[in-house]
Protein backbone atom coordinates (compact mmCIF):
# COMPACT_ATOMS: atom_id res chain seq x y z
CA UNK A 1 4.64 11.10 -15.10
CA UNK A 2 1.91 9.54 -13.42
CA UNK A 3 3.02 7.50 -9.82
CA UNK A 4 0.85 5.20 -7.69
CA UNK A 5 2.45 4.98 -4.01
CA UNK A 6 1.63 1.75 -2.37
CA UNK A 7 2.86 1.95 1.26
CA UNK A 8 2.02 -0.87 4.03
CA UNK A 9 4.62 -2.93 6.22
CA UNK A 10 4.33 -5.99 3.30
CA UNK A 11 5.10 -8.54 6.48
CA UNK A 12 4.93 -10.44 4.18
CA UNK A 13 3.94 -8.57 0.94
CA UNK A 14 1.16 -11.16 -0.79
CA UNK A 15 -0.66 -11.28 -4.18
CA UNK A 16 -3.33 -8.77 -2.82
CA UNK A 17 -0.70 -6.23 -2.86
CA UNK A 18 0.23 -6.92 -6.47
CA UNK A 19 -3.48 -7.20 -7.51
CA UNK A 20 -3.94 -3.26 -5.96
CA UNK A 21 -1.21 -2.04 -7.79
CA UNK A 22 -1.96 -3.56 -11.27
CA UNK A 23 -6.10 -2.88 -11.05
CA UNK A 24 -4.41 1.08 -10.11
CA UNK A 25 -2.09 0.93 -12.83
CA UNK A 26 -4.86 -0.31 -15.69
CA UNK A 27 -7.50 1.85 -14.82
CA UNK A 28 -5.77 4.78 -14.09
CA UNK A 29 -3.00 4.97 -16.89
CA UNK A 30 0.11 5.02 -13.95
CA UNK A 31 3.23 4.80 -15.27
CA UNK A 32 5.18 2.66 -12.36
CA UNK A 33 4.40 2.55 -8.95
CA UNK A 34 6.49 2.94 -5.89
CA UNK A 35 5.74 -0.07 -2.99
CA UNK A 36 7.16 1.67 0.04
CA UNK A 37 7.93 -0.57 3.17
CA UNK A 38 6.37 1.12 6.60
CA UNK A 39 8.75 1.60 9.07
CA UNK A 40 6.74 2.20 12.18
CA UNK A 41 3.51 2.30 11.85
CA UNK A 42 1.49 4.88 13.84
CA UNK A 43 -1.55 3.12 13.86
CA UNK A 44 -1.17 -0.38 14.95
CA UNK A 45 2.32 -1.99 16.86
CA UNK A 46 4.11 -4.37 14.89
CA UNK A 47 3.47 -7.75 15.78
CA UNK A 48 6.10 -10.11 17.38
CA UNK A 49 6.58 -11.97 14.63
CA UNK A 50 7.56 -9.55 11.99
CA UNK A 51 10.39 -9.76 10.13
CA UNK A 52 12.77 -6.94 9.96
CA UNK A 53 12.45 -4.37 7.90
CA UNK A 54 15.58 -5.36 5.73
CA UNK A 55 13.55 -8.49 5.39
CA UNK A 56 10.49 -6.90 4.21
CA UNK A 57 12.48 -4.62 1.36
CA UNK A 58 14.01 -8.34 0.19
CA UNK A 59 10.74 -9.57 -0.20
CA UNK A 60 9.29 -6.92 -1.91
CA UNK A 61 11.75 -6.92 -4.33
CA UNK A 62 11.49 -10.44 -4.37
CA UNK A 63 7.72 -9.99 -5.37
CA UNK A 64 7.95 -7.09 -8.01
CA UNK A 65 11.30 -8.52 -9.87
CA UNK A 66 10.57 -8.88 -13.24
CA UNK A 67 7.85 -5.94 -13.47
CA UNK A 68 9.69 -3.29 -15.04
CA UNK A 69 6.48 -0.71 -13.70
CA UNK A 70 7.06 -1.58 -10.09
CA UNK A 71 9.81 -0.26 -8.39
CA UNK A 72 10.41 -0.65 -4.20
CA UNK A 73 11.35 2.26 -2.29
CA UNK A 74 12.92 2.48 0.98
CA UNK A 75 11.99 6.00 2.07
CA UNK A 76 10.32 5.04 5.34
CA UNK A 77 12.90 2.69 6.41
CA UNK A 78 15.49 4.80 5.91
CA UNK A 79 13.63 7.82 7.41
CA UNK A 80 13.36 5.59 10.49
CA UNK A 81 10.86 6.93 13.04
CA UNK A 82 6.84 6.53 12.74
CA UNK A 83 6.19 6.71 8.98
CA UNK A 84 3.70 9.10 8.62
CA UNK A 85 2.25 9.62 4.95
CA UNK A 86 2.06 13.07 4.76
CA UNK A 87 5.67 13.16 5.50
CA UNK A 88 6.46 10.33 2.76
CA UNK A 89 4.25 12.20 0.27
CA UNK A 90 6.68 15.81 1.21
CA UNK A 91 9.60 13.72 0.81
CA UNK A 92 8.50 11.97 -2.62
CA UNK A 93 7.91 15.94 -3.73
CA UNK A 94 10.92 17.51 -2.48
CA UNK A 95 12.46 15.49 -4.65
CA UNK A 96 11.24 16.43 -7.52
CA UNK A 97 8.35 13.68 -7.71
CA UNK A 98 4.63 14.43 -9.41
CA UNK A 99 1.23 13.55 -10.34
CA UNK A 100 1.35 11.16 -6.91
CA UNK A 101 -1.27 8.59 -6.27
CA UNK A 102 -1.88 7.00 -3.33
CA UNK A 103 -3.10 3.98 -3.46
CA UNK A 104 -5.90 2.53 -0.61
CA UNK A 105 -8.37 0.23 0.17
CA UNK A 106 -11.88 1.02 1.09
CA UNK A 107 -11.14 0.95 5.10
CA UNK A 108 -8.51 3.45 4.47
CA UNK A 109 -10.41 5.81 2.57
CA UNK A 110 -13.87 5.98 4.94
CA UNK A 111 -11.29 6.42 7.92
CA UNK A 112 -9.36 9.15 6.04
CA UNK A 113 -10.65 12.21 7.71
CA UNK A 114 -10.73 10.52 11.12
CA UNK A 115 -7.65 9.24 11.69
CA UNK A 116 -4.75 9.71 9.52
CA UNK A 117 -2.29 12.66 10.62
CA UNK A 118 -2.96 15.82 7.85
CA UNK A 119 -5.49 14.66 5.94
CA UNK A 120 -6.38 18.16 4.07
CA UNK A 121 -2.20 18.37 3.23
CA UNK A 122 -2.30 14.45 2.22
CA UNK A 123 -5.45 15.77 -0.24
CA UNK A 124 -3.80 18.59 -1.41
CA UNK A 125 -0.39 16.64 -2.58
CA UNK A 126 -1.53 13.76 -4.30
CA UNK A 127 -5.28 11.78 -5.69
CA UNK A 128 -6.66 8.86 -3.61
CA UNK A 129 -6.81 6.02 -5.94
CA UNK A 130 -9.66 3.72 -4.00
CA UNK A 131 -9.29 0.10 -5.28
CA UNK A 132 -12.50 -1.49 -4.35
CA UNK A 133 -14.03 -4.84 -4.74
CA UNK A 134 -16.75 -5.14 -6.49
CA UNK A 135 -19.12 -6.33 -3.23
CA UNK A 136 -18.07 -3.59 -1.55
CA UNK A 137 -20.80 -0.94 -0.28
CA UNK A 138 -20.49 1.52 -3.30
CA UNK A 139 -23.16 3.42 -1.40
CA UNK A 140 -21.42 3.93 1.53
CA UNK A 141 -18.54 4.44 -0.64
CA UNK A 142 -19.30 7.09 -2.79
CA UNK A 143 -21.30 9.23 0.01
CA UNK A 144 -17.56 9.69 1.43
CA UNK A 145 -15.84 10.37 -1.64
CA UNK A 146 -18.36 13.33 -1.90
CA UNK A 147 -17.59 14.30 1.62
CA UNK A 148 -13.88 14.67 1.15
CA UNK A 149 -14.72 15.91 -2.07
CA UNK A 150 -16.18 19.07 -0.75
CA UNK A 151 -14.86 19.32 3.03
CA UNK A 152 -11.01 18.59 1.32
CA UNK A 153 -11.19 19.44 -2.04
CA UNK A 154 -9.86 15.75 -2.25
CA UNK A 155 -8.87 14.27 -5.64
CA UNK A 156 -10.27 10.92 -5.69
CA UNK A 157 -10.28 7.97 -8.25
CA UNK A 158 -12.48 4.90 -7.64
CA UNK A 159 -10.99 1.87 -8.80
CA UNK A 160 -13.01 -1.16 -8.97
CA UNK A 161 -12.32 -4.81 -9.31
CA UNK A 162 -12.53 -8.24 -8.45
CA UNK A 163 -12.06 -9.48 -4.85
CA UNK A 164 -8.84 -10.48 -4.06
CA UNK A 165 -8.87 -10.39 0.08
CA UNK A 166 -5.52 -11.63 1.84
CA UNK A 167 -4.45 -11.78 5.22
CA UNK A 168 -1.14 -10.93 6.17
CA UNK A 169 -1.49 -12.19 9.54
CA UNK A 170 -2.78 -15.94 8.81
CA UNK A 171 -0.11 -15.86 6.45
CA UNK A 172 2.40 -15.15 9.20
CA UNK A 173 0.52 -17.88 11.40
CA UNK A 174 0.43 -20.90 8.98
CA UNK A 175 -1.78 -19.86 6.10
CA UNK A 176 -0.54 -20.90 2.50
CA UNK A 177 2.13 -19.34 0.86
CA UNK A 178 2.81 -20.82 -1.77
CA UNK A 179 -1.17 -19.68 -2.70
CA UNK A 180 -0.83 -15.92 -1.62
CA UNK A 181 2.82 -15.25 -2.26
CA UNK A 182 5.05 -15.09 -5.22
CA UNK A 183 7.15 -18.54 -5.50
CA UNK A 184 10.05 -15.97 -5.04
CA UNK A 185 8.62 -14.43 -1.51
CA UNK A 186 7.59 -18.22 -0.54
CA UNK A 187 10.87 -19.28 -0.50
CA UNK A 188 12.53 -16.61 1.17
CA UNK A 189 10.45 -16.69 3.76
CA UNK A 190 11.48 -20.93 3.81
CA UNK A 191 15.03 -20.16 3.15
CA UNK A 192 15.22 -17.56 6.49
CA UNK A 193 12.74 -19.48 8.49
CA UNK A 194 10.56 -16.17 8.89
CA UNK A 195 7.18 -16.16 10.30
CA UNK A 196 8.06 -19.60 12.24
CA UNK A 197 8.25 -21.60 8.81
């Protein structure tokens, strides 16, 4: 069975998120994919305004209902802790789980060697499926690939597609929801008065 892993704190999770996982799932043949709420980042602090993370799972299941591919996972969250991805990736094969892919943007992948905690282990346990818009700098873009290629013996696919670029953050400071979310996640986030709305 072939599994994309889509990880990210989805506060809130938006139509870009959906638009990653589908582009992942047609041009790569996956058979679901897992959308697994952050706990703690390690990267960045949560912001003030998040919601909590029982919050976030709701609206992620809010957003995928009716896709019989998608499927949310609470690993992280229940984990607790800084969620770390080579840990989620050990977890997701201790249990018996193959043929991972891991789902990023381009940011993610041309900061992969620099920043993220075991990159050669995160290489070695699952392929990088790159979803990248089409405007993107495929130069820069494919020069890396070929460096973590060789320095990682990284499995990488490069998935491209049309531009779909959402900000959770102006969503969580006004933006339009009813635009960028599922109706569903739109009025949850009315219905609990999250985000100030």
């Amino acid at each position: 069975m072939k599994t994309g892993i889509l990880g990210g704190t989805f506060n809130p999770p938006h139509n870009g998120h959906m638009h990653a996982a589908r582009l992942a799932r047609k041009a790569l043949g996956l058979d679901r994919v897992l959308f697994i709420p952050t706990n703690i980042p390690p990267h960045k602090a949560l912001p003030e305004d998040t919601a909590t993370a029982a919050d976030r799972c709701e609206m992620v299941r809010q957003m995928i209902a009716g896709e019989d591919w998608a499927t949310l996972d609470t690993l992280e969250i229940d984990r607790g802790g800084a969620s770390y991805t080579v840990d989620t990736l050990h977890a997701l094969r201790q249990r018996g789980e193959d043929g991972l892919y891991l789902i990023v943007g381009t940011d993610m992948l041309l900061s992969f060697d620099r920043i993220w905690r075991a990159p050669d282990e995160i290489a070695r346990l699952c392929t990088l499926a790159v979803c990248a818009r089409e405007q993107e700098d495929w130069g820069a873009i494919r020069k890396k690939t070929e460096h973590l290629r060789q320095s990682l013996r990284a499995k990488i696919e490069l998935v491209q597609g049309g531009s779909l670029t959402i900000s959770s953050t102006e969503l969580r400071h006004g933006g339009d929801l009813r635009r960028y979310t599922a109706p569903a996640v739109a009025d949850y986030i009315e219905r609990k008065h999250l985000y100030g709305f």
